[in-house]
PDB file of N, CA and C in Angstrom:
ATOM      1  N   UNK A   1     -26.643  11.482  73.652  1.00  0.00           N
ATOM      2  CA  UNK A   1     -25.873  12.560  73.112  1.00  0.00           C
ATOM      3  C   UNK A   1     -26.334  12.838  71.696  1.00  0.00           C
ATOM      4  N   UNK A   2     -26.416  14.136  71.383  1.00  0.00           N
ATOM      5  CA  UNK A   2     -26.830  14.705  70.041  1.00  0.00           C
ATOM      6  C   UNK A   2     -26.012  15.036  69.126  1.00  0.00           C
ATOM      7  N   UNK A   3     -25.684  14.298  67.934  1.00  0.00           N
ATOM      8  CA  UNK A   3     -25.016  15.103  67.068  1.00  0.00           C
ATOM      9  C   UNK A   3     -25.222  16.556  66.407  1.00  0.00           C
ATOM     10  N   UNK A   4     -24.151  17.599  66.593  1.00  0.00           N
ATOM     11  CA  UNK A   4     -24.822  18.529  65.283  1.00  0.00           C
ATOM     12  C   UNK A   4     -24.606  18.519  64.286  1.00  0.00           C
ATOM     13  N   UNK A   5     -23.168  17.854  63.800  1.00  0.00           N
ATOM     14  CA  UNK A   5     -22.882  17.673  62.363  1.00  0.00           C
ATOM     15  C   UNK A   5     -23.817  16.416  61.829  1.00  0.00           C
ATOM     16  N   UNK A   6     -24.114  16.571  60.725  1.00  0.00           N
ATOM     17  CA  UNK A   6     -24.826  15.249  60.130  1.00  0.00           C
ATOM     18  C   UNK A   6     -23.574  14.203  60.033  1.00  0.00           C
ATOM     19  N   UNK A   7     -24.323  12.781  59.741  1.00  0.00           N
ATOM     20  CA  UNK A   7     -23.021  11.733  59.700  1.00  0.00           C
ATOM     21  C   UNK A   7     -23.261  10.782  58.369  1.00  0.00           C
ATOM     22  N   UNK A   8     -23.109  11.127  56.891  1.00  0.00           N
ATOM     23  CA  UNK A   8     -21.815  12.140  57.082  1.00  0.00           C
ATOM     24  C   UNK A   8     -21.853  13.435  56.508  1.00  0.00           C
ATOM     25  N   UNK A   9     -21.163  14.330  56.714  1.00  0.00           N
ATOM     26  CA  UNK A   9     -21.629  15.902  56.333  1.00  0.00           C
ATOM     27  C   UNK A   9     -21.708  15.808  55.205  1.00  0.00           C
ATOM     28  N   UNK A  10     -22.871  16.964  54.886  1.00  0.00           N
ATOM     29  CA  UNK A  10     -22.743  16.596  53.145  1.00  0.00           C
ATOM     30  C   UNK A  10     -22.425  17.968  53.141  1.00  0.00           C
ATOM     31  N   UNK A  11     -21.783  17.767  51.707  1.00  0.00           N
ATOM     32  CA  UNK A  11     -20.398  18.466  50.482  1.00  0.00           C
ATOM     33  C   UNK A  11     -21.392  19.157  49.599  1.00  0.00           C
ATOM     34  N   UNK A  12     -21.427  20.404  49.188  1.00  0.00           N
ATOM     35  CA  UNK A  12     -21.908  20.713  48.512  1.00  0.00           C
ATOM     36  C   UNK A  12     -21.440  20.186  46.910  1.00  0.00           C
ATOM     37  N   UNK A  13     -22.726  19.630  45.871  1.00  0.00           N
ATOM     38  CA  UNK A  13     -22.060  19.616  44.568  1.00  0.00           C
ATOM     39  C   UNK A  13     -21.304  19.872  44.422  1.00  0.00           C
ATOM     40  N   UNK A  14     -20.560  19.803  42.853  1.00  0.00           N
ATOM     41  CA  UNK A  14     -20.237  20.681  42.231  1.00  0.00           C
ATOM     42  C   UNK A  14     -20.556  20.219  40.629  1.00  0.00           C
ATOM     43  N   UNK A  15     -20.483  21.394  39.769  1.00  0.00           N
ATOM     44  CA  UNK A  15     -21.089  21.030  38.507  1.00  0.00           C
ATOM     45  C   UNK A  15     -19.926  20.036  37.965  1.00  0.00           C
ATOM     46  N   UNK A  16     -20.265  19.906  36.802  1.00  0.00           N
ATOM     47  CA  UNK A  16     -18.747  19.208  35.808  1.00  0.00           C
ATOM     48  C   UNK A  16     -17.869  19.901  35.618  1.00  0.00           C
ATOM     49  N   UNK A  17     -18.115  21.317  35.234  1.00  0.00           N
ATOM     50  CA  UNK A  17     -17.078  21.935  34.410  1.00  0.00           C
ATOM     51  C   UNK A  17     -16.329  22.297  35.798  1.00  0.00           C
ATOM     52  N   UNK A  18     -16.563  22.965  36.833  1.00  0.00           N
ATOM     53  CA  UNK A  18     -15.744  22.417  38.444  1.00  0.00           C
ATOM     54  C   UNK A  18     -15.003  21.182  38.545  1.00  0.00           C
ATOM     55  N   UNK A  19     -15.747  20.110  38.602  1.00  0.00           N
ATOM     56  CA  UNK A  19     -15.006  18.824  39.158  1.00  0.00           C
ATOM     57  C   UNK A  19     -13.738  18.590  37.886  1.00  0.00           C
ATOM     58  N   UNK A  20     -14.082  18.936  36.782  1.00  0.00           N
ATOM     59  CA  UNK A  20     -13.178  18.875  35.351  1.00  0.00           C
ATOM     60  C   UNK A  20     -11.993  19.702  36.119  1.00  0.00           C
ATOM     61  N   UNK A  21     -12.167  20.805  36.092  1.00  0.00           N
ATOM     62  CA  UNK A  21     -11.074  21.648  36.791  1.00  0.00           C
ATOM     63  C   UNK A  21     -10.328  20.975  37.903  1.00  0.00           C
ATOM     64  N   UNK A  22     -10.760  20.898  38.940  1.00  0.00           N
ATOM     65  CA  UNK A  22     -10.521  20.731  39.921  1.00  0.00           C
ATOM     66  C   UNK A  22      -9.034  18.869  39.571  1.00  0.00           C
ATOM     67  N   UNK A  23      -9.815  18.272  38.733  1.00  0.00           N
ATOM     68  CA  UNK A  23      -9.239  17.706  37.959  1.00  0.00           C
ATOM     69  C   UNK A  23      -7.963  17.106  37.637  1.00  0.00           C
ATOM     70  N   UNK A  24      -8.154  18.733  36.700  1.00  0.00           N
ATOM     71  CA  UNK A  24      -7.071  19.431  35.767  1.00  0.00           C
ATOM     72  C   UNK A  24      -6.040  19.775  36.318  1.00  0.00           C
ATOM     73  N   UNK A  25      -6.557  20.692  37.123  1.00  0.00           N
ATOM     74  CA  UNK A  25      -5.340  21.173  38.921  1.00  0.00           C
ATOM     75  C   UNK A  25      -4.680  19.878  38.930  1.00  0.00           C
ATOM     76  N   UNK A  26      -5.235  19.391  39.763  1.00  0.00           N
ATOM     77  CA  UNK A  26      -4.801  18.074  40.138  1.00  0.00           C
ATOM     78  C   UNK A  26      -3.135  17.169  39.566  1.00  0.00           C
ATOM     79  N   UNK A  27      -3.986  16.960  38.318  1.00  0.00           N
ATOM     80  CA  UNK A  27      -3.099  16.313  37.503  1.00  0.00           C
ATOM     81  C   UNK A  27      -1.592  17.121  37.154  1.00  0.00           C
ATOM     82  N   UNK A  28      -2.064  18.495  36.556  1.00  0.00           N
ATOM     83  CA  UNK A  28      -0.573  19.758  36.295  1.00  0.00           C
ATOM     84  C   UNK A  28      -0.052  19.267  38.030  1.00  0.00           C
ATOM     85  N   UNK A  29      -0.254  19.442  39.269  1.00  0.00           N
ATOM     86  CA  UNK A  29       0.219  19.240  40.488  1.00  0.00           C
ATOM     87  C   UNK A  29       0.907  18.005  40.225  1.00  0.00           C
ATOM     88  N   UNK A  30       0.429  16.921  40.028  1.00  0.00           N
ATOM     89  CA  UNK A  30       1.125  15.770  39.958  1.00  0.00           C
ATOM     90  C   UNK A  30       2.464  15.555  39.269  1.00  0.00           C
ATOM     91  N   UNK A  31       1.892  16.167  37.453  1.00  0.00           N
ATOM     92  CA  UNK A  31       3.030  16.327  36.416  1.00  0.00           C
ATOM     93  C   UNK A  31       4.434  17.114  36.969  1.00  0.00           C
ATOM     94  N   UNK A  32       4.122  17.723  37.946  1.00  0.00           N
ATOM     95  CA  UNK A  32       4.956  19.155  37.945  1.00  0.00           C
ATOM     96  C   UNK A  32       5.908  18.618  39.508  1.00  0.00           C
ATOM     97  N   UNK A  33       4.934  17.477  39.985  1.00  0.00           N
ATOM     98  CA  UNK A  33       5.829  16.614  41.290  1.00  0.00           C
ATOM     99  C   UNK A  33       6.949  15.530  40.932  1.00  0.00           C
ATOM    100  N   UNK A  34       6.411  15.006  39.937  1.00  0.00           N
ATOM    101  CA  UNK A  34       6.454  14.377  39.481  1.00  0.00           C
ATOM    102  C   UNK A  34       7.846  14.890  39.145  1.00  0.00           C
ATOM    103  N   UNK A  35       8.151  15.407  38.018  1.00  0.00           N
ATOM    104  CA  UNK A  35       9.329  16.141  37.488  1.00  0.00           C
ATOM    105  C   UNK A  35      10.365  16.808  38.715  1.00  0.00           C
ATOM    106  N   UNK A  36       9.854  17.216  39.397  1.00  0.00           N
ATOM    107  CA  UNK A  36      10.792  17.759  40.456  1.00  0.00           C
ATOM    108  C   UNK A  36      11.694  16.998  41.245  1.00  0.00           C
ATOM    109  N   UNK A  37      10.680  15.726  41.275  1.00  0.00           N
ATOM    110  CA  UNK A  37      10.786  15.475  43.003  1.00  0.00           C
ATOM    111  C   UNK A  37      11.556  13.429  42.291  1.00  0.00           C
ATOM    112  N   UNK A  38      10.794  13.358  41.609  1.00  0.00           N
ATOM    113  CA  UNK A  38      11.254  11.470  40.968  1.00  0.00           C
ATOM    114  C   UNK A  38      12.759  11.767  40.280  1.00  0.00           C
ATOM    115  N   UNK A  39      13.482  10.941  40.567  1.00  0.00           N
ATOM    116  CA  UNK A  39      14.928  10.599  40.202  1.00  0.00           C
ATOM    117  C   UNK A  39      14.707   9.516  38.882  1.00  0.00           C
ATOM    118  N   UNK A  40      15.322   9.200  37.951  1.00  0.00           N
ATOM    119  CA  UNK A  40      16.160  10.283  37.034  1.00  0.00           C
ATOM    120  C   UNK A  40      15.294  11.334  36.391  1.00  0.00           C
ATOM    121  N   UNK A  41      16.117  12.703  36.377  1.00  0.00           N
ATOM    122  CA  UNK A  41      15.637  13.360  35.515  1.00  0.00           C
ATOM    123  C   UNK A  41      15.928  13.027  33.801  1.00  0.00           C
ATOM    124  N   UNK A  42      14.892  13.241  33.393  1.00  0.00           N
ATOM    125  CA  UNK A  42      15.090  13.342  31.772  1.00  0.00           C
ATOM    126  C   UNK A  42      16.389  13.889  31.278  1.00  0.00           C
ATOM    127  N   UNK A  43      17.295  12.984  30.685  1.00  0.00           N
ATOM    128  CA  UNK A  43      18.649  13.700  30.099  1.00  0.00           C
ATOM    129  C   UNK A  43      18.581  15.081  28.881  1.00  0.00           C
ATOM    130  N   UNK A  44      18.993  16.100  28.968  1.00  0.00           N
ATOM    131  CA  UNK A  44      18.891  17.169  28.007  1.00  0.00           C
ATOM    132  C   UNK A  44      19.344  16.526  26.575  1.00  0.00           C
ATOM    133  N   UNK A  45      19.056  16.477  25.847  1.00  0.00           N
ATOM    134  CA  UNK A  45      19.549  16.326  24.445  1.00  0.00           C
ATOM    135  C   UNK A  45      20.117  17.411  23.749  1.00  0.00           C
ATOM    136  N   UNK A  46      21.562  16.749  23.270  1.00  0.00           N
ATOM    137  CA  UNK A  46      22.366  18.105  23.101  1.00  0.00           C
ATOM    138  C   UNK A  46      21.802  19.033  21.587  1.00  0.00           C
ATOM    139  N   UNK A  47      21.521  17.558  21.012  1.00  0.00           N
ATOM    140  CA  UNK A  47      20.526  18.392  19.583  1.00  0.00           C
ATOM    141  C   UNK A  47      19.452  19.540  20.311  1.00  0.00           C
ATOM    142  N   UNK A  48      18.782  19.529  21.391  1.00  0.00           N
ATOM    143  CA  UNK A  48      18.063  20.263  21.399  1.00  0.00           C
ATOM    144  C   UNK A  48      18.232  21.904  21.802  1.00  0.00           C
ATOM    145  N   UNK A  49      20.046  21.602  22.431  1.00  0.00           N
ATOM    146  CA  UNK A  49      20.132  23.004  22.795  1.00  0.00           C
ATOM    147  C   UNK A  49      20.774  24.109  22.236  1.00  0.00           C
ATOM    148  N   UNK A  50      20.220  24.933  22.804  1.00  0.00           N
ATOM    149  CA  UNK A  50      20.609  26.126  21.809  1.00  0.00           C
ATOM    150  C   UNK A  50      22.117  26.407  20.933  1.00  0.00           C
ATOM    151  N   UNK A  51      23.095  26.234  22.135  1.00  0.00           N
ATOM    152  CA  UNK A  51      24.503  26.964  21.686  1.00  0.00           C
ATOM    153  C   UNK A  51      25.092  25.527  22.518  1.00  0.00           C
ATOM    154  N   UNK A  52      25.768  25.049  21.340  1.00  0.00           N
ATOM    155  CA  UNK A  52      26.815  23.264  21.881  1.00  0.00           C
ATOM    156  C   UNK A  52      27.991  23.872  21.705  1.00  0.00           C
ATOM    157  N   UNK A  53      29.121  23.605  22.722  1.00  0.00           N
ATOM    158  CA  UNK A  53      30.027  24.019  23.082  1.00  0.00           C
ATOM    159  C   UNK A  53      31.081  22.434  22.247  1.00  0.00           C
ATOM    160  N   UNK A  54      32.075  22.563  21.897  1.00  0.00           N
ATOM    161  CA  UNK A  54      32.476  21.619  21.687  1.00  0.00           C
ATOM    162  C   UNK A  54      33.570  20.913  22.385  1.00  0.00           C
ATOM    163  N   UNK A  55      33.689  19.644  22.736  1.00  0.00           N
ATOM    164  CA  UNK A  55      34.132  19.123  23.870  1.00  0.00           C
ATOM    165  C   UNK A  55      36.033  19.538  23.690  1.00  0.00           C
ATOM    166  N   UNK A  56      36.744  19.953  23.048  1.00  0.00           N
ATOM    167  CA  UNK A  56      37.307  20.093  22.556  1.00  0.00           C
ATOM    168  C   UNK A  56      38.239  21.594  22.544  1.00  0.00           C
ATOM    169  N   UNK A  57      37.283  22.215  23.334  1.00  0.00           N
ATOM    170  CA  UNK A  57      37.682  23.669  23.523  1.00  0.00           C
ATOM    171  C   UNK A  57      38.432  23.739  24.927  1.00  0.00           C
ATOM    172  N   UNK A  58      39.824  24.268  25.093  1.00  0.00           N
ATOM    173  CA  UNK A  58      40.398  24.650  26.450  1.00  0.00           C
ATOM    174  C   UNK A  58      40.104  25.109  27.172  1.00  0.00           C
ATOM    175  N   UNK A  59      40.634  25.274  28.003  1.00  0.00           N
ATOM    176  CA  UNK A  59      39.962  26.412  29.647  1.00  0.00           C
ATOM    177  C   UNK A  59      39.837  27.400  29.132  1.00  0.00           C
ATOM    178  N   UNK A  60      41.685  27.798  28.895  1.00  0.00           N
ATOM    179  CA  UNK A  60      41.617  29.396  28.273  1.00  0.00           C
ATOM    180  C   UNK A  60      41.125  29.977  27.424  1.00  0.00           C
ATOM    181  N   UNK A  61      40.671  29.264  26.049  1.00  0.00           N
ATOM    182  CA  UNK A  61      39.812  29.202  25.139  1.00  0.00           C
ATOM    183  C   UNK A  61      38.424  30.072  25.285  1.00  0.00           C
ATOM    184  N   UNK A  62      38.048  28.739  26.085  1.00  0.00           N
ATOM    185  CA  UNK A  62      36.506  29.112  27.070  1.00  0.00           C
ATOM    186  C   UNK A  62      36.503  29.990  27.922  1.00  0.00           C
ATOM    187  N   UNK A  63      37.552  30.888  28.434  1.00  0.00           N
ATOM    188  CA  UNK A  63      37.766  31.752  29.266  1.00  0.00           C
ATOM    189  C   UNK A  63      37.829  33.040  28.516  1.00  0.00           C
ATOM    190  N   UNK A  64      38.994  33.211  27.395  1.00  0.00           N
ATOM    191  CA  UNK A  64      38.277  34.244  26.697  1.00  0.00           C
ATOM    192  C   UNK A  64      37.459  34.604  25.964  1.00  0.00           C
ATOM    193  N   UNK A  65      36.909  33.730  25.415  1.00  0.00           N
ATOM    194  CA  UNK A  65      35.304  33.738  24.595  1.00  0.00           C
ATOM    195  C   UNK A  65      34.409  34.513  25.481  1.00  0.00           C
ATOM    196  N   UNK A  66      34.571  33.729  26.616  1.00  0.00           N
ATOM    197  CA  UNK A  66      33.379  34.119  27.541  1.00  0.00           C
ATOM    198  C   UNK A  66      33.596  35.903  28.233  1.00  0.00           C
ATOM    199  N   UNK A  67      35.091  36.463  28.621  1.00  0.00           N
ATOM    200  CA  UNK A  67      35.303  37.378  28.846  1.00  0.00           C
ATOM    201  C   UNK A  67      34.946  38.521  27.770  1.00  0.00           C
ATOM    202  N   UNK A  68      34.963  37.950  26.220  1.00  0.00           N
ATOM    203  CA  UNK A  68      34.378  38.523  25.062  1.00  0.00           C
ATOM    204  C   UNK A  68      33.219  38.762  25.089  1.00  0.00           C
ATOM    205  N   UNK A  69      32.186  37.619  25.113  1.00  0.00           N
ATOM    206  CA  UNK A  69      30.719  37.909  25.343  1.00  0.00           C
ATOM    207  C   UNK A  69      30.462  38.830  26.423  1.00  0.00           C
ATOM    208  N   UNK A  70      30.749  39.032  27.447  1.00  0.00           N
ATOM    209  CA  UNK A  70      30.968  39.470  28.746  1.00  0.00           C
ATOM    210  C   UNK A  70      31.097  40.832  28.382  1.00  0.00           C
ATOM    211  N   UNK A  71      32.245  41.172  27.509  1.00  0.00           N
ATOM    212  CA  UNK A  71      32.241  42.768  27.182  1.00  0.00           C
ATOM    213  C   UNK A  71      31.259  43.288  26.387  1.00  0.00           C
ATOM    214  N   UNK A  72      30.830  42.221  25.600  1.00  0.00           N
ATOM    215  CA  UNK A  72      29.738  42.513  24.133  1.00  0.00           C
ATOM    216  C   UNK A  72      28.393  42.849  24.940  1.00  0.00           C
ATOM    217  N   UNK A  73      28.473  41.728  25.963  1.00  0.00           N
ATOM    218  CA  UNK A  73      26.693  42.442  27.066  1.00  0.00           C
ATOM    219  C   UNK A  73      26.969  43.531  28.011  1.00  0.00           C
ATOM    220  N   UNK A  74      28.059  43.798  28.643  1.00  0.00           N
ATOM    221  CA  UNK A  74      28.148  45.078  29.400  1.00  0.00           C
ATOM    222  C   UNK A  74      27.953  46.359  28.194  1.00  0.00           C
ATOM    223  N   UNK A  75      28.630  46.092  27.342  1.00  0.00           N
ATOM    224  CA  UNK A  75      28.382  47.643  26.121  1.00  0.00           C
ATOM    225  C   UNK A  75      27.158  47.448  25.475  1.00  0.00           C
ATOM    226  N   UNK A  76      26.195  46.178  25.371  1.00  0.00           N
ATOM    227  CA  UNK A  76      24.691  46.445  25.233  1.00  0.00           C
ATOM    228  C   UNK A  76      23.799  47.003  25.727  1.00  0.00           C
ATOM    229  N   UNK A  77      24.412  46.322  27.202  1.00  0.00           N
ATOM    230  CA  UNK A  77      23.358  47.065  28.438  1.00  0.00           C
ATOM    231  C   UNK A  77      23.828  48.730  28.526  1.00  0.00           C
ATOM    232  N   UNK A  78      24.946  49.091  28.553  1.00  0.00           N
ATOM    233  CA  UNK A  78      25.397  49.885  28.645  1.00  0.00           C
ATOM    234  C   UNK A  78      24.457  51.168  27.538  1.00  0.00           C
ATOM    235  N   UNK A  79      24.667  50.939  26.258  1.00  0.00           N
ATOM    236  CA  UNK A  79      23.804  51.702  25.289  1.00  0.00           C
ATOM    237  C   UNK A  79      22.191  51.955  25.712  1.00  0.00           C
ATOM    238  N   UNK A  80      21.881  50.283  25.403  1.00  0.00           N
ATOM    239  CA  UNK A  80      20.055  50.638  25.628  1.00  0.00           C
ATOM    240  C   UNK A  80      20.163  51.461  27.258  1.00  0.00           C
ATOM    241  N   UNK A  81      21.348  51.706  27.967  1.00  0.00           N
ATOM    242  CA  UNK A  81      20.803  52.137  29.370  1.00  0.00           C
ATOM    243  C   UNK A  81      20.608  53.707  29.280  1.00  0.00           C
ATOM    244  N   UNK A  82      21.445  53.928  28.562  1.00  0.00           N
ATOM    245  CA  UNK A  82      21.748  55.710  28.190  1.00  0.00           C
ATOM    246  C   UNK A  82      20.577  56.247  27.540  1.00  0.00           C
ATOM    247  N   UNK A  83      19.817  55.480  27.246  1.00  0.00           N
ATOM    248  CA  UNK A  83      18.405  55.886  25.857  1.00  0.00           C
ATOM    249  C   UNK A  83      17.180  55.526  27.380  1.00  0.00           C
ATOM    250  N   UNK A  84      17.155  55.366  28.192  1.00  0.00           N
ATOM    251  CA  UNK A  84      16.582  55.458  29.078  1.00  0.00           C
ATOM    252  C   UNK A  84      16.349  56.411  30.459  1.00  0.00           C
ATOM    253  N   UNK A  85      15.084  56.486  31.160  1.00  0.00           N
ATOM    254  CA  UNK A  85      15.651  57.315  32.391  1.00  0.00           C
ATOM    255  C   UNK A  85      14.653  56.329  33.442  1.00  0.00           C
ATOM    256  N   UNK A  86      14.627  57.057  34.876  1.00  0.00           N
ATOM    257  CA  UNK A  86      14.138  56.472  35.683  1.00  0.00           C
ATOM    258  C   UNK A  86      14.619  55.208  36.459  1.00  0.00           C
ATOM    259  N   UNK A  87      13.628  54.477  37.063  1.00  0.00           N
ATOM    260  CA  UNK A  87      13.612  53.327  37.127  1.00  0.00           C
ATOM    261  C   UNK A  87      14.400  52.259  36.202  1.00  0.00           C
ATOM    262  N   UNK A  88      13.603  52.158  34.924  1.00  0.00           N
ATOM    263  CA  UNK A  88      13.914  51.141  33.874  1.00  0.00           C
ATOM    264  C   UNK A  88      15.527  51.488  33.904  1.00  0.00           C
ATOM    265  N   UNK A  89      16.284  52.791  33.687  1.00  0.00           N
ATOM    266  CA  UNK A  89      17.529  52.681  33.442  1.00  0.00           C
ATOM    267  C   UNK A  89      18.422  52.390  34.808  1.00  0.00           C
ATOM    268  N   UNK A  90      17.650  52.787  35.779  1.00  0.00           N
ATOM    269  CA  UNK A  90      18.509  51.838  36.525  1.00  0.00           C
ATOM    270  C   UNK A  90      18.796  50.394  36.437  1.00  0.00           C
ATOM    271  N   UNK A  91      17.985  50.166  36.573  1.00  0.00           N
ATOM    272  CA  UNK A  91      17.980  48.298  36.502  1.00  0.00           C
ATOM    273  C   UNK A  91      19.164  47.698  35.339  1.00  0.00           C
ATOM    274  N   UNK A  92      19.241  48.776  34.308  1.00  0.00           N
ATOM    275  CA  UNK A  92      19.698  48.170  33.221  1.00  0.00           C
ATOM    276  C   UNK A  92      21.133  48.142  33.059  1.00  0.00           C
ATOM    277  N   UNK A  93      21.123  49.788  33.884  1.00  0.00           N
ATOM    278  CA  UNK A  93      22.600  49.827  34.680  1.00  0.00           C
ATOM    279  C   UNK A  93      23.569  49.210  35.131  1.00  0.00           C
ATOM    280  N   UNK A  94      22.572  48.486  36.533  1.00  0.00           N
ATOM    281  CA  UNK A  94      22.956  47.458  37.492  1.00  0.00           C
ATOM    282  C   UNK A  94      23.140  46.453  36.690  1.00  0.00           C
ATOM    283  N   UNK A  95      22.819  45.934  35.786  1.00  0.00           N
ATOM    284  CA  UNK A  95      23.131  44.959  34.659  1.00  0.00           C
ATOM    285  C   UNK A  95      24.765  45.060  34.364  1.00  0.00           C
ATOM    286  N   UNK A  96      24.855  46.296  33.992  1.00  0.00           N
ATOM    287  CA  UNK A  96      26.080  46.761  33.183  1.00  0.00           C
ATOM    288  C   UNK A  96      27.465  45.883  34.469  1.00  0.00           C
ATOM    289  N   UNK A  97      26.848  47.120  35.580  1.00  0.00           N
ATOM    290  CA  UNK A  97      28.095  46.434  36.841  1.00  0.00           C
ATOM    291  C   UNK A  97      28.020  44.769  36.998  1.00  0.00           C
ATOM    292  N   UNK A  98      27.038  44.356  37.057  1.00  0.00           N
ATOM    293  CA  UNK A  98      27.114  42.689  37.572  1.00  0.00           C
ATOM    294  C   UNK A  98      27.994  42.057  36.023  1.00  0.00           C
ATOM    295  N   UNK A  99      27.847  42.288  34.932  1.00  0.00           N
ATOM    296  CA  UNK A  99      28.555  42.028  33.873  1.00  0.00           C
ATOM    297  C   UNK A  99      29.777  42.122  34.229  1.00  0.00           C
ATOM    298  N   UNK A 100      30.073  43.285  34.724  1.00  0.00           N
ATOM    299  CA  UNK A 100      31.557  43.768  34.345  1.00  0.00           C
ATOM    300  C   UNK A 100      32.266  43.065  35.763  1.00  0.00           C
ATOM    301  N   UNK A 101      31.421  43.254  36.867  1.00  0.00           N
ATOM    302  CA  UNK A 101      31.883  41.871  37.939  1.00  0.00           C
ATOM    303  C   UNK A 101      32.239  40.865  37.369  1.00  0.00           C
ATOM    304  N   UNK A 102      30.994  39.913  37.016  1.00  0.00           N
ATOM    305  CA  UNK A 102      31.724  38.389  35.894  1.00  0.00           C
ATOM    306  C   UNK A 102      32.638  38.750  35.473  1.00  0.00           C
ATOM    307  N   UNK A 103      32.870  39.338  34.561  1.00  0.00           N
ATOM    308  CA  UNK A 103      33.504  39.693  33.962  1.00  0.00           C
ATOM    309  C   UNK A 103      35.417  40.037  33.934  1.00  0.00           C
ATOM    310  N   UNK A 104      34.995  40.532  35.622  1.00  0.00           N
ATOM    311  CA  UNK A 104      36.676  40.756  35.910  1.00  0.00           C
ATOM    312  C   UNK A 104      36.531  39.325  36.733  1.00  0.00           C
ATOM    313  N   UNK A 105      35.788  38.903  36.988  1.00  0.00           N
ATOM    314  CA  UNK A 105      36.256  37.290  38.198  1.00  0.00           C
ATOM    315  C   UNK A 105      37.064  36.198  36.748  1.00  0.00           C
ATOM    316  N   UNK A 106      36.152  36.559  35.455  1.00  0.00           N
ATOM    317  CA  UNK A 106      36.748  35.743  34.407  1.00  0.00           C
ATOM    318  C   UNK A 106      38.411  36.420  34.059  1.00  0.00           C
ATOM    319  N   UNK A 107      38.391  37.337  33.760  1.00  0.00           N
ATOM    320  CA  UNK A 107      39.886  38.197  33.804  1.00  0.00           C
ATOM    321  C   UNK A 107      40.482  37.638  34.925  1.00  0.00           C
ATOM    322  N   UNK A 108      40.448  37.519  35.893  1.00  0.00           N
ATOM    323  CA  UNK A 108      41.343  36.926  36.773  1.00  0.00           C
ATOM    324  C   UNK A 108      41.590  35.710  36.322  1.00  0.00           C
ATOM    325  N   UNK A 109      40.434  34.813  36.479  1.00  0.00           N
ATOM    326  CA  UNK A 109      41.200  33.579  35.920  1.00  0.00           C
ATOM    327  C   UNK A 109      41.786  33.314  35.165  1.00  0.00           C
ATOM    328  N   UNK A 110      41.533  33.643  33.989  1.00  0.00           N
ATOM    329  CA  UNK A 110      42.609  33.746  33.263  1.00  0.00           C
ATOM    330  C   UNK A 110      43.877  33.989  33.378  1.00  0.00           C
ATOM    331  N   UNK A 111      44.156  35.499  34.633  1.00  0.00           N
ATOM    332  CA  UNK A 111      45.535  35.622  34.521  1.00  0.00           C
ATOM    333  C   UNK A 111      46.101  34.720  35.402  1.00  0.00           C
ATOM    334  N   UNK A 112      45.195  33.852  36.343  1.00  0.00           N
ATOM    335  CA  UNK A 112      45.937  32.810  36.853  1.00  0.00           C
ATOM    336  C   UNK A 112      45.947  31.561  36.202  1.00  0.00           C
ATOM    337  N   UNK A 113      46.067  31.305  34.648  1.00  0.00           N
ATOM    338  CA  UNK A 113      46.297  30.311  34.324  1.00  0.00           C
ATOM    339  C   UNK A 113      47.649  30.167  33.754  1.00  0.00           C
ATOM    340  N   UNK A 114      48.215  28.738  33.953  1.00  0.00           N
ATOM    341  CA  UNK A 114      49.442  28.805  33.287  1.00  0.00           C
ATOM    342  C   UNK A 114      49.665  28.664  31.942  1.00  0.00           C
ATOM    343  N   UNK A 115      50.091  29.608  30.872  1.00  0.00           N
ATOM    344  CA  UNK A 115      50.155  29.752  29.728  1.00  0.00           C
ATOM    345  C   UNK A 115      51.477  28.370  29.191  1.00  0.00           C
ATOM    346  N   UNK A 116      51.073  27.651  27.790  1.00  0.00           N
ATOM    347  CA  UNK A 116      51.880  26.698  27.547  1.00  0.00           C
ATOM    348  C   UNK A 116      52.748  27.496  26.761  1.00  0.00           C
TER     349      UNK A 116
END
């Protein structure tokens, strides 16, 4: 019996700056499995984040703050949307409504909380 593949097939080269790459891939694949997929994740450090909430703040507190911000981004989106046409102002639109959705789901809760 005749082989046709050679034994064993040969691989074409590749230069360095290829196999470097190829590498490189490699490793970002690993880093990036690595992070996803291995238990524990790295704990966030609260120094590092942006806006620290303080442990200390109530529901309702945190409920109307947030219904505040909530109005402050629906009347942002709302402006830059009017200075627009097309496409772009739609999108920016649809912004406005999904805000003002949150927005009333937070209004509700609130009115179902029991006031002291």
């Amino acid at each position: 019996m005749k082989k046709i593949v050679p034994d064993p097939p040969t691989l074409p080269l590749l230069d360095a700056a290829q196999c470097n790459d190829v590498l490189l891939d490699r490793a970002a694949a690993e880093r990036a499995l690595d992070f996803y997929l291995l238990e524990p994740k790295p704990p966030r450090h609260v120094d590092l984040a942006t806006y620290v909430i303080p442990d200390s703040v109530n529901l309702e507190a945190a409920l109307a703050q947030a219904s505040d911000l909530l109005r402050c981004a629906g009347a942002s989106a709302s402006e830059a949307g009017n200075g627009m046409s097309g496409h772009a102002r739609s999108l920016v639109l649809s912004t406005v409504h999904l805000v003002e959705l949150a927005r009333a789901y937070v209004d509700k809760s609130l009115d179902g909380l029991t006031t002291h």
